[in-house]
C-alpha atoms as a PDB file:
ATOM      1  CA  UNK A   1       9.328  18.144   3.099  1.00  0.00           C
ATOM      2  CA  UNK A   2       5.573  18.497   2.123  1.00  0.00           C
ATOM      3  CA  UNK A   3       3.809  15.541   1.429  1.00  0.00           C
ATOM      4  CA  UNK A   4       0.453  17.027   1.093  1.00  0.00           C
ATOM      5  CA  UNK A   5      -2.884  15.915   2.716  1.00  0.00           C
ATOM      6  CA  UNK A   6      -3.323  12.676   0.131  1.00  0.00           C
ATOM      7  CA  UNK A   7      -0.447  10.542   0.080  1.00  0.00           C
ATOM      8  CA  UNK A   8      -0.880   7.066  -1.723  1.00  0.00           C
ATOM      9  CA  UNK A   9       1.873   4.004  -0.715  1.00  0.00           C
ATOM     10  CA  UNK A  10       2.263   1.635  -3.776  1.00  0.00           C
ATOM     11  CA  UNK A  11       5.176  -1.420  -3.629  1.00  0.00           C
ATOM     12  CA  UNK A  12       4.722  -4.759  -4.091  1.00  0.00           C
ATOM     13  CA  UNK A  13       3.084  -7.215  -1.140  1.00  0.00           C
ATOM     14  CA  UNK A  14       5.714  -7.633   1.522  1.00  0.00           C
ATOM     15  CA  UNK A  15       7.430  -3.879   0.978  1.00  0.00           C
ATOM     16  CA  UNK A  16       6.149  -2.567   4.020  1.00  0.00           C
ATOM     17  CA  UNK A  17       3.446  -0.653   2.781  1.00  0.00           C
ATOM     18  CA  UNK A  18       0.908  -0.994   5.639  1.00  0.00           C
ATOM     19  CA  UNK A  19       3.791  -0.121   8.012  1.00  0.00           C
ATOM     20  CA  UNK A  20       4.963   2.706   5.625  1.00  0.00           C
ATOM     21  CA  UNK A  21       1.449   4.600   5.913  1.00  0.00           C
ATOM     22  CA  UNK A  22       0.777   3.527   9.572  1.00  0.00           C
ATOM     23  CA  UNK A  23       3.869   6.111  10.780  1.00  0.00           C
ATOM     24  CA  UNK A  24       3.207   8.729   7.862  1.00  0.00           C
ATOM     25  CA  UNK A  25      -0.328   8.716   9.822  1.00  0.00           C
ATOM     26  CA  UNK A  26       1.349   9.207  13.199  1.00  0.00           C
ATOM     27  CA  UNK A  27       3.774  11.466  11.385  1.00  0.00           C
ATOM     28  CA  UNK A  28       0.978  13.945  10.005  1.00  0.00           C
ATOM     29  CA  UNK A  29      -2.090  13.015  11.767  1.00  0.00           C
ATOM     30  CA  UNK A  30      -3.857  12.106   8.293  1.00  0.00           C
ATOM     31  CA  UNK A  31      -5.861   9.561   8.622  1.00  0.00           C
ATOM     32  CA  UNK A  32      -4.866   6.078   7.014  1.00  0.00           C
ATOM     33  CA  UNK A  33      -6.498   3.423   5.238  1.00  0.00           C
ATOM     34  CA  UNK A  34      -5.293  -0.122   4.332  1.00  0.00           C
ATOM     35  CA  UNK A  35      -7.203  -1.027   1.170  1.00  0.00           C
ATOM     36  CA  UNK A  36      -6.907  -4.763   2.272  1.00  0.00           C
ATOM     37  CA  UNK A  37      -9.329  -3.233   4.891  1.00  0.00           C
ATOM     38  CA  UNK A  38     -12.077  -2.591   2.650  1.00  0.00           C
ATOM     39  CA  UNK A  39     -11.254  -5.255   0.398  1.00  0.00           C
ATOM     40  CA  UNK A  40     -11.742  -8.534   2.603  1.00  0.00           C
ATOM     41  CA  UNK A  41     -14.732  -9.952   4.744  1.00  0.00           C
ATOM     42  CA  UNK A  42     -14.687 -11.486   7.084  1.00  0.00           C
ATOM     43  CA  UNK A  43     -13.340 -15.393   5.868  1.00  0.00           C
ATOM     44  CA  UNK A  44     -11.045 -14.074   3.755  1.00  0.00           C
ATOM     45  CA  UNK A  45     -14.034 -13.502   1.503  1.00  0.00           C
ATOM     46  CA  UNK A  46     -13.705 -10.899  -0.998  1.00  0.00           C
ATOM     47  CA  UNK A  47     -15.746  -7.592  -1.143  1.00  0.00           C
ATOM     48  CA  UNK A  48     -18.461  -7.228  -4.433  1.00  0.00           C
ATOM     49  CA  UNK A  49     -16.539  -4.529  -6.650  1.00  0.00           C
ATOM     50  CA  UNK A  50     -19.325  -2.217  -5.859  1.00  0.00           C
ATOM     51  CA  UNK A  51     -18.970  -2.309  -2.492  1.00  0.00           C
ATOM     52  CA  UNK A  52     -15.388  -2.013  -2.710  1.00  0.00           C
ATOM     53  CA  UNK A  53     -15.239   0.719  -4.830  1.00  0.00           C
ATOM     54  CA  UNK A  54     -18.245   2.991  -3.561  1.00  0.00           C
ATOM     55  CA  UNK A  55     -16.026   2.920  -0.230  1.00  0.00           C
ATOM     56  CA  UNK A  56     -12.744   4.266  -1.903  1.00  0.00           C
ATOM     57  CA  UNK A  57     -14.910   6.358  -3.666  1.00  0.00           C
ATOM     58  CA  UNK A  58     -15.063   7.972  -0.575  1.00  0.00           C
ATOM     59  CA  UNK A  59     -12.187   7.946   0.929  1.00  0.00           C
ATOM     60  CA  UNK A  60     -10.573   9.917  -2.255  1.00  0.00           C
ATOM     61  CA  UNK A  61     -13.094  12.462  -2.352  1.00  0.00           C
ATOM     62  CA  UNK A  62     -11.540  13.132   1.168  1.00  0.00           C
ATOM     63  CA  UNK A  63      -9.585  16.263   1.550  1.00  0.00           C
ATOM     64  CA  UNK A  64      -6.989  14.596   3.797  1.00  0.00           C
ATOM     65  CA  UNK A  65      -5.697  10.390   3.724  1.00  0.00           C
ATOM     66  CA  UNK A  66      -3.113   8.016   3.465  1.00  0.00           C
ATOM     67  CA  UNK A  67      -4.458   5.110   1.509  1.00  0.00           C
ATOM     68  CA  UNK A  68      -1.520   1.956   1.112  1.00  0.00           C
ATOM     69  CA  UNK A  69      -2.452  -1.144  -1.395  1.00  0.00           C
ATOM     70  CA  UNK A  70      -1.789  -2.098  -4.893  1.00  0.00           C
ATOM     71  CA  UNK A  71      -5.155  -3.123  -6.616  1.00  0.00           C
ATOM     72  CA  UNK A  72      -6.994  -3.143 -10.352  1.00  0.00           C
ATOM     73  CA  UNK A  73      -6.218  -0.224 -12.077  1.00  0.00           C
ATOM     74  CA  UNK A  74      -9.548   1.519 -12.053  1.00  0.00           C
ATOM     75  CA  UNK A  75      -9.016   1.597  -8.124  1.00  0.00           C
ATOM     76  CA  UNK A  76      -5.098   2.851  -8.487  1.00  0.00           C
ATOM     77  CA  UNK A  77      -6.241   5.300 -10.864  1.00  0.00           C
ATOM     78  CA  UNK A  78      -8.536   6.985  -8.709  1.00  0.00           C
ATOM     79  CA  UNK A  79      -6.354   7.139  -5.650  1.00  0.00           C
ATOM     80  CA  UNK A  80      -3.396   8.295  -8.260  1.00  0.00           C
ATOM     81  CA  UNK A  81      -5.738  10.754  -9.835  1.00  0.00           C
ATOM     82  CA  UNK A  82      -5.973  12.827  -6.209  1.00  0.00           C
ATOM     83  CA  UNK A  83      -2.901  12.069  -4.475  1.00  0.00           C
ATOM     84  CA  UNK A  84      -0.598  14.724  -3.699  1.00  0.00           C
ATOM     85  CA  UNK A  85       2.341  12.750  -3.055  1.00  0.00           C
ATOM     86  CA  UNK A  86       2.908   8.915  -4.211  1.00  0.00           C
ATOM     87  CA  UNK A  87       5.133   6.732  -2.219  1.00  0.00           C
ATOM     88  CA  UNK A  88       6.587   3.499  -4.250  1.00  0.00           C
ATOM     89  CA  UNK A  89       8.495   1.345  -2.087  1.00  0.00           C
ATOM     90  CA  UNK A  90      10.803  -0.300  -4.344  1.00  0.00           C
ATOM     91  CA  UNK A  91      12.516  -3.497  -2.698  1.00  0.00           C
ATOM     92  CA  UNK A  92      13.700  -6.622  -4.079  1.00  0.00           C
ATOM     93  CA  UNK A  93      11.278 -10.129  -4.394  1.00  0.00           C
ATOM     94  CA  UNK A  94      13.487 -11.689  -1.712  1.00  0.00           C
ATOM     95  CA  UNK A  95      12.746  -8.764   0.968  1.00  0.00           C
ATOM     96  CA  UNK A  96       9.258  -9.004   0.612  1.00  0.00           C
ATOM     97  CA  UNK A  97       8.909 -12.762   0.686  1.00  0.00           C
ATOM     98  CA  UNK A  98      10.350 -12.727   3.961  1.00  0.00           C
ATOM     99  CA  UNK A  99       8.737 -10.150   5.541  1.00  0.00           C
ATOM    100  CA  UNK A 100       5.403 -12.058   4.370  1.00  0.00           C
ATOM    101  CA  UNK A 101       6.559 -15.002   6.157  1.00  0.00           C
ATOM    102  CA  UNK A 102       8.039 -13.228   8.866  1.00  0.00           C
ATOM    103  CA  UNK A 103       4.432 -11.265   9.212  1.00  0.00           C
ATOM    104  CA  UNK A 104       2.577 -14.970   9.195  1.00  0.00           C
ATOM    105  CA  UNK A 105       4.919 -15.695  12.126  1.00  0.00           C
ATOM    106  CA  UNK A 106       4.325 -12.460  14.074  1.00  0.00           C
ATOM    107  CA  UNK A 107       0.363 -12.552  13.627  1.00  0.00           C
ATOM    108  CA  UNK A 108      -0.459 -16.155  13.415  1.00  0.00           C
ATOM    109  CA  UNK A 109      -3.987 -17.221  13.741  1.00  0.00           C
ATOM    110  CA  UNK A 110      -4.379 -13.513  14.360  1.00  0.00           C
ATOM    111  CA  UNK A 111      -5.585 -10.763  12.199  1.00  0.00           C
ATOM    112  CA  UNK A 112      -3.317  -7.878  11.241  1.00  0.00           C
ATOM    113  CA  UNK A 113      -4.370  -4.520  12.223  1.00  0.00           C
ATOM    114  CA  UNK A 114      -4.296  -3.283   8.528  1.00  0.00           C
ATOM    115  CA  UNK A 115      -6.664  -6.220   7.172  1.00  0.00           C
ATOM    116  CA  UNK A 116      -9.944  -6.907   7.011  1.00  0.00           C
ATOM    117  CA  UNK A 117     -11.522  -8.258  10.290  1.00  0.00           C
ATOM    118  CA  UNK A 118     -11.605 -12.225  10.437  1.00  0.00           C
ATOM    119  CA  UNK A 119      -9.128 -12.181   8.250  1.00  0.00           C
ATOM    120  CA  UNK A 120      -5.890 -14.199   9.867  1.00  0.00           C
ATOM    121  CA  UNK A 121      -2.795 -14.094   8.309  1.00  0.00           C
ATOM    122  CA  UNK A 122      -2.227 -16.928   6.139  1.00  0.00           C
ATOM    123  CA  UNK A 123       0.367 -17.470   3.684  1.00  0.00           C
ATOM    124  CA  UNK A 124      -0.941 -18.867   0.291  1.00  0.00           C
ATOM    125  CA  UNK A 125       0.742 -20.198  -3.087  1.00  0.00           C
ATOM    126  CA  UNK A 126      -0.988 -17.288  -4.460  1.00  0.00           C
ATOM    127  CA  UNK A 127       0.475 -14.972  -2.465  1.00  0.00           C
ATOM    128  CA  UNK A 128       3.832 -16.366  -2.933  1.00  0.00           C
ATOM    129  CA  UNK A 129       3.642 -16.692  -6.720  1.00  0.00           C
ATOM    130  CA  UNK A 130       2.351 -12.856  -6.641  1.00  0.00           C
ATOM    131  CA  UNK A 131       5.540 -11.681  -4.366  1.00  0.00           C
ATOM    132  CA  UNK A 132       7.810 -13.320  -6.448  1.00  0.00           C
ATOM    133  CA  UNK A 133       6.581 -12.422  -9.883  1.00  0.00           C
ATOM    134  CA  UNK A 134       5.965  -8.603  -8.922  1.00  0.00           C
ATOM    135  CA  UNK A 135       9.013  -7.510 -10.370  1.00  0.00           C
ATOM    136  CA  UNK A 136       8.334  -8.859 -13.860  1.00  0.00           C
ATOM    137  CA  UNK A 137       4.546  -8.354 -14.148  1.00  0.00           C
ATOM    138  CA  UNK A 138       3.905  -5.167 -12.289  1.00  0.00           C
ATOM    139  CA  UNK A 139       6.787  -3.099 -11.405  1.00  0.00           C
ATOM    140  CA  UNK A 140       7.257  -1.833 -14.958  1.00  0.00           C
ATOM    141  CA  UNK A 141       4.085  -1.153 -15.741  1.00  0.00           C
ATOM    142  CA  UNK A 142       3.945   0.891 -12.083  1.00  0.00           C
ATOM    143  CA  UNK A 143       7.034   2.462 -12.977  1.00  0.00           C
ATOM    144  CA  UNK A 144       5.440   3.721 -16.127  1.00  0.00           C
ATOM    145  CA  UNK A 145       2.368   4.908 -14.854  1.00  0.00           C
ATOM    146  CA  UNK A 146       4.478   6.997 -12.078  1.00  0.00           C
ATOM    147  CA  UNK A 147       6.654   8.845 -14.758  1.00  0.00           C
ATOM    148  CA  UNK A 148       3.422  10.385 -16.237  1.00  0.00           C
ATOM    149  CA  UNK A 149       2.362  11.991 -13.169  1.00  0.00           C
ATOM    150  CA  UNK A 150       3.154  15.792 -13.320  1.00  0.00           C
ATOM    151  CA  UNK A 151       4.306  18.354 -10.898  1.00  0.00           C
ATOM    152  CA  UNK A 152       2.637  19.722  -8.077  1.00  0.00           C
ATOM    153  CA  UNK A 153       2.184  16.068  -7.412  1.00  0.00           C
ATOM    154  CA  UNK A 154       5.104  14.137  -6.592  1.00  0.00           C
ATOM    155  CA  UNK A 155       6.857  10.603  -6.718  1.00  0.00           C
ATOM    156  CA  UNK A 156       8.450   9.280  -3.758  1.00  0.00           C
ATOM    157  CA  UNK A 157      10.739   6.255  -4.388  1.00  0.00           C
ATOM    158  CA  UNK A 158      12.398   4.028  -1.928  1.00  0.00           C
ATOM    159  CA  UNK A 159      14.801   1.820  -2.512  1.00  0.00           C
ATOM    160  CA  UNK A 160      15.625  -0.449   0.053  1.00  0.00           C
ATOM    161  CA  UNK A 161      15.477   0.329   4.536  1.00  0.00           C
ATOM    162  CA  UNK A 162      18.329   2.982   4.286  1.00  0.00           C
ATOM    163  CA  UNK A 163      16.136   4.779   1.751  1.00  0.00           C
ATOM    164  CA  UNK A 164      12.632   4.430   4.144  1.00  0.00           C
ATOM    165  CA  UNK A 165      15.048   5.405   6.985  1.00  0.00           C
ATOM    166  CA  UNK A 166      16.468   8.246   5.912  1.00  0.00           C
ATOM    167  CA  UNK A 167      12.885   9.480   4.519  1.00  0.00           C
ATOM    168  CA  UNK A 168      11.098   9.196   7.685  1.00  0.00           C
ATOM    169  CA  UNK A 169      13.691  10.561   9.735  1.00  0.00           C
ATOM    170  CA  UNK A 170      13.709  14.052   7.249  1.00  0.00           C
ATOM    171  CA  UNK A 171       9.698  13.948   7.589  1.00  0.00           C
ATOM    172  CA  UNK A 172       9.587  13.850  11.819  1.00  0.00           C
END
Protein backbone atom coordinates (compact mmCIF):
# COMPACT_ATOMS: atom_id res chain seq x y z
CA UNK A 1 0.00 0.00 0.00
CA UNK A 2 1.34 3.57 -0.82
CA UNK A 3 0.63 6.12 1.49
CA UNK A 4 2.67 8.77 -0.06
CA UNK A 5 5.25 11.14 1.58
CA UNK A 6 2.30 13.50 3.34
CA UNK A 7 -0.02 11.60 5.29
CA UNK A 8 -2.46 13.65 7.60
CA UNK A 9 -4.25 11.59 10.85
CA UNK A 10 -7.68 13.25 11.63
CA UNK A 11 -10.21 11.45 14.49
CA UNK A 12 -11.55 12.87 17.28
CA UNK A 13 -9.33 13.51 20.75
CA UNK A 14 -8.80 10.14 22.35
CA UNK A 15 -8.74 8.01 18.78
CA UNK A 16 -5.24 7.38 18.92
CA UNK A 17 -4.09 9.78 16.60
CA UNK A 18 -0.69 10.72 18.12
CA UNK A 19 -0.04 6.95 18.44
CA UNK A 20 -1.45 6.36 14.88
CA UNK A 21 1.30 8.76 13.23
CA UNK A 22 4.07 7.91 15.80
CA UNK A 23 4.34 4.08 14.08
CA UNK A 24 3.40 5.34 10.42
CA UNK A 25 6.75 7.46 11.23
CA UNK A 26 8.65 4.36 12.32
CA UNK A 27 6.82 2.57 9.54
CA UNK A 28 8.13 4.98 6.65
CA UNK A 29 10.74 7.01 8.20
CA UNK A 30 8.65 10.34 7.44
CA UNK A 31 9.02 12.53 9.83
CA UNK A 32 5.98 13.27 12.27
CA UNK A 33 4.49 16.14 13.83
CA UNK A 34 1.86 16.40 16.63
CA UNK A 35 0.09 19.70 16.01
CA UNK A 36 -0.59 19.86 19.85
CA UNK A 37 3.25 20.35 19.59
CA UNK A 38 3.19 23.56 17.97
CA UNK A 39 0.05 24.55 19.38
CA UNK A 40 0.80 24.76 23.29
CA UNK A 41 3.48 26.67 25.44
CA UNK A 42 4.70 25.94 27.85
CA UNK A 43 1.62 26.31 30.85
CA UNK A 44 -0.72 25.00 28.78
CA UNK A 45 -0.68 28.44 27.21
CA UNK A 46 -1.82 28.67 23.78
CA UNK A 47 0.34 29.67 20.71
CA UNK A 48 -0.64 33.41 18.87
CA UNK A 49 -2.36 32.13 15.51
CA UNK A 50 0.55 33.57 13.73
CA UNK A 51 2.93 31.74 15.31
CA UNK A 52 1.00 28.71 15.02
CA UNK A 53 0.29 28.89 11.63
CA UNK A 54 3.67 30.31 10.09
CA UNK A 55 5.06 26.90 11.67
CA UNK A 56 2.55 24.54 9.79
CA UNK A 57 3.09 26.69 7.09
CA UNK A 58 6.15 25.00 7.01
CA UNK A 59 5.80 21.86 7.76
CA UNK A 60 3.23 21.46 4.61
CA UNK A 61 5.40 23.03 2.24
CA UNK A 62 7.55 19.92 3.22
CA UNK A 63 7.97 17.31 0.62
CA UNK A 64 7.74 14.47 3.16
CA UNK A 65 5.46 14.44 6.93
CA UNK A 66 3.04 12.94 8.99
CA UNK A 67 1.17 15.70 10.71
CA UNK A 68 -1.83 14.15 13.42
CA UNK A 69 -4.41 16.86 15.08
CA UNK A 70 -7.80 18.14 14.40
CA UNK A 71 -7.75 22.05 14.49
CA UNK A 72 -9.68 25.35 12.82
CA UNK A 73 -10.34 24.76 9.46
CA UNK A 74 -7.94 27.16 7.84
CA UNK A 75 -5.16 24.88 9.52
CA UNK A 76 -7.02 21.40 8.31
CA UNK A 77 -7.36 22.86 5.04
CA UNK A 78 -3.88 23.42 4.43
CA UNK A 79 -2.61 20.11 5.69
CA UNK A 80 -5.74 18.50 3.56
CA UNK A 81 -4.82 20.62 0.61
CA UNK A 82 -1.15 18.64 0.35
CA UNK A 83 -1.69 15.41 1.86
CA UNK A 84 -1.32 12.44 -0.13
CA UNK A 85 -3.08 10.12 1.98
CA UNK A 86 -5.68 11.11 4.92
CA UNK A 87 -6.10 8.83 7.80
CA UNK A 88 -9.61 9.32 9.84
CA UNK A 89 -9.73 7.22 12.76
CA UNK A 90 -13.28 6.70 13.29
CA UNK A 91 -14.08 5.26 16.92
CA UNK A 92 -16.91 5.66 19.13
CA UNK A 93 -17.18 8.73 22.09
CA UNK A 94 -16.84 6.00 24.72
CA UNK A 95 -13.31 4.68 23.26
CA UNK A 96 -11.86 7.87 23.25
CA UNK A 97 -13.00 9.06 26.65
CA UNK A 98 -11.21 6.32 28.09
CA UNK A 99 -8.21 6.33 26.45
CA UNK A 100 -8.07 10.19 27.57
CA UNK A 101 -8.38 9.10 31.03
CA UNK A 102 -6.42 6.16 30.66
CA UNK A 103 -3.55 8.59 28.98
CA UNK A 104 -3.95 11.09 32.26
CA UNK A 105 -3.18 7.92 34.25
CA UNK A 106 -0.19 6.74 32.20
CA UNK A 107 1.50 10.35 32.00
CA UNK A 108 0.44 12.03 35.12
CA UNK A 109 2.14 15.15 36.15
CA UNK A 110 4.18 14.29 33.09
CA UNK A 111 4.16 15.64 29.65
CA UNK A 112 3.30 13.44 26.68
CA UNK A 113 5.84 13.06 24.08
CA UNK A 114 3.41 14.39 21.34
CA UNK A 115 2.52 17.76 23.33
CA UNK A 116 3.85 20.80 23.81
CA UNK A 117 6.70 20.97 26.44
CA UNK A 118 5.40 21.95 30.06
CA UNK A 119 2.44 20.83 29.10
CA UNK A 120 1.26 17.82 31.69
CA UNK A 121 -1.52 15.87 30.97
CA UNK A 122 -4.52 17.08 32.57
CA UNK A 123 -7.97 16.13 32.02
CA UNK A 124 -10.41 19.15 31.75
CA UNK A 125 -14.38 19.59 31.49
CA UNK A 126 -13.47 20.99 28.24
CA UNK A 127 -11.84 18.25 27.07
CA UNK A 128 -14.46 15.94 28.18
CA UNK A 129 -17.40 17.93 26.80
CA UNK A 130 -15.26 18.05 23.36
CA UNK A 131 -14.74 14.00 23.38
CA UNK A 132 -18.12 13.42 23.98
CA UNK A 133 -19.80 15.83 21.63
CA UNK A 134 -17.34 14.97 18.61
CA UNK A 135 -19.64 12.77 17.06
CA UNK A 136 -22.47 15.29 16.71
CA UNK A 137 -20.53 18.53 16.05
CA UNK A 138 -17.59 17.43 14.00
CA UNK A 139 -17.65 14.06 12.60
CA UNK A 140 -20.17 14.98 9.90
CA UNK A 141 -18.87 17.88 8.88
CA UNK A 142 -15.23 15.82 8.66
CA UNK A 143 -16.95 13.21 6.92
CA UNK A 144 -18.08 15.71 4.37
CA UNK A 145 -15.06 17.45 3.80
CA UNK A 146 -13.26 13.86 3.20
CA UNK A 147 -15.78 12.78 0.40
CA UNK A 148 -14.67 15.84 -1.70
CA UNK A 149 -11.16 14.94 -1.81
CA UNK A 150 -10.29 13.40 -5.27
CA UNK A 151 -8.09 10.67 -6.47
CA UNK A 152 -4.54 10.46 -6.49
CA UNK A 153 -5.13 11.44 -2.92
CA UNK A 154 -6.74 9.05 -0.77
CA UNK A 155 -9.04 8.48 2.38
CA UNK A 156 -8.08 6.08 4.90
CA UNK A 157 -10.87 5.16 7.39
CA UNK A 158 -10.66 3.16 10.50
CA UNK A 159 -13.17 1.92 12.27
CA UNK A 160 -12.46 0.60 15.46
CA UNK A 161 -8.65 -1.53 16.74
CA UNK A 162 -9.35 -4.50 14.31
CA UNK A 163 -9.50 -1.90 11.53
CA UNK A 164 -5.96 0.07 12.83
CA UNK A 165 -4.67 -3.54 13.26
CA UNK A 166 -5.19 -4.95 10.27
CA UNK A 167 -3.94 -1.56 8.47
CA UNK A 168 -0.68 -1.42 10.09
CA UNK A 169 0.05 -4.91 9.82
CA UNK A 170 -0.59 -4.64 5.59
CA UNK A 171 1.72 -1.35 5.75
CA UNK A 172 5.00 -3.18 7.71
Amino acid sequence: MDLGNRIMVMGSSGSGKSTMARRLGEFTGLPVTHLDSISWLPGWVEAPKEEFAEKLREIVRGEAWIIDGNYKKWALDACLERADTVIYLDFSRYVCLFRAFKRRVMFRNKTRPDMGEGCPERITWWLVTWIWGYPKRARGKTLARLAEIQPPKQVIRLKGNRAVKKFLHEIV
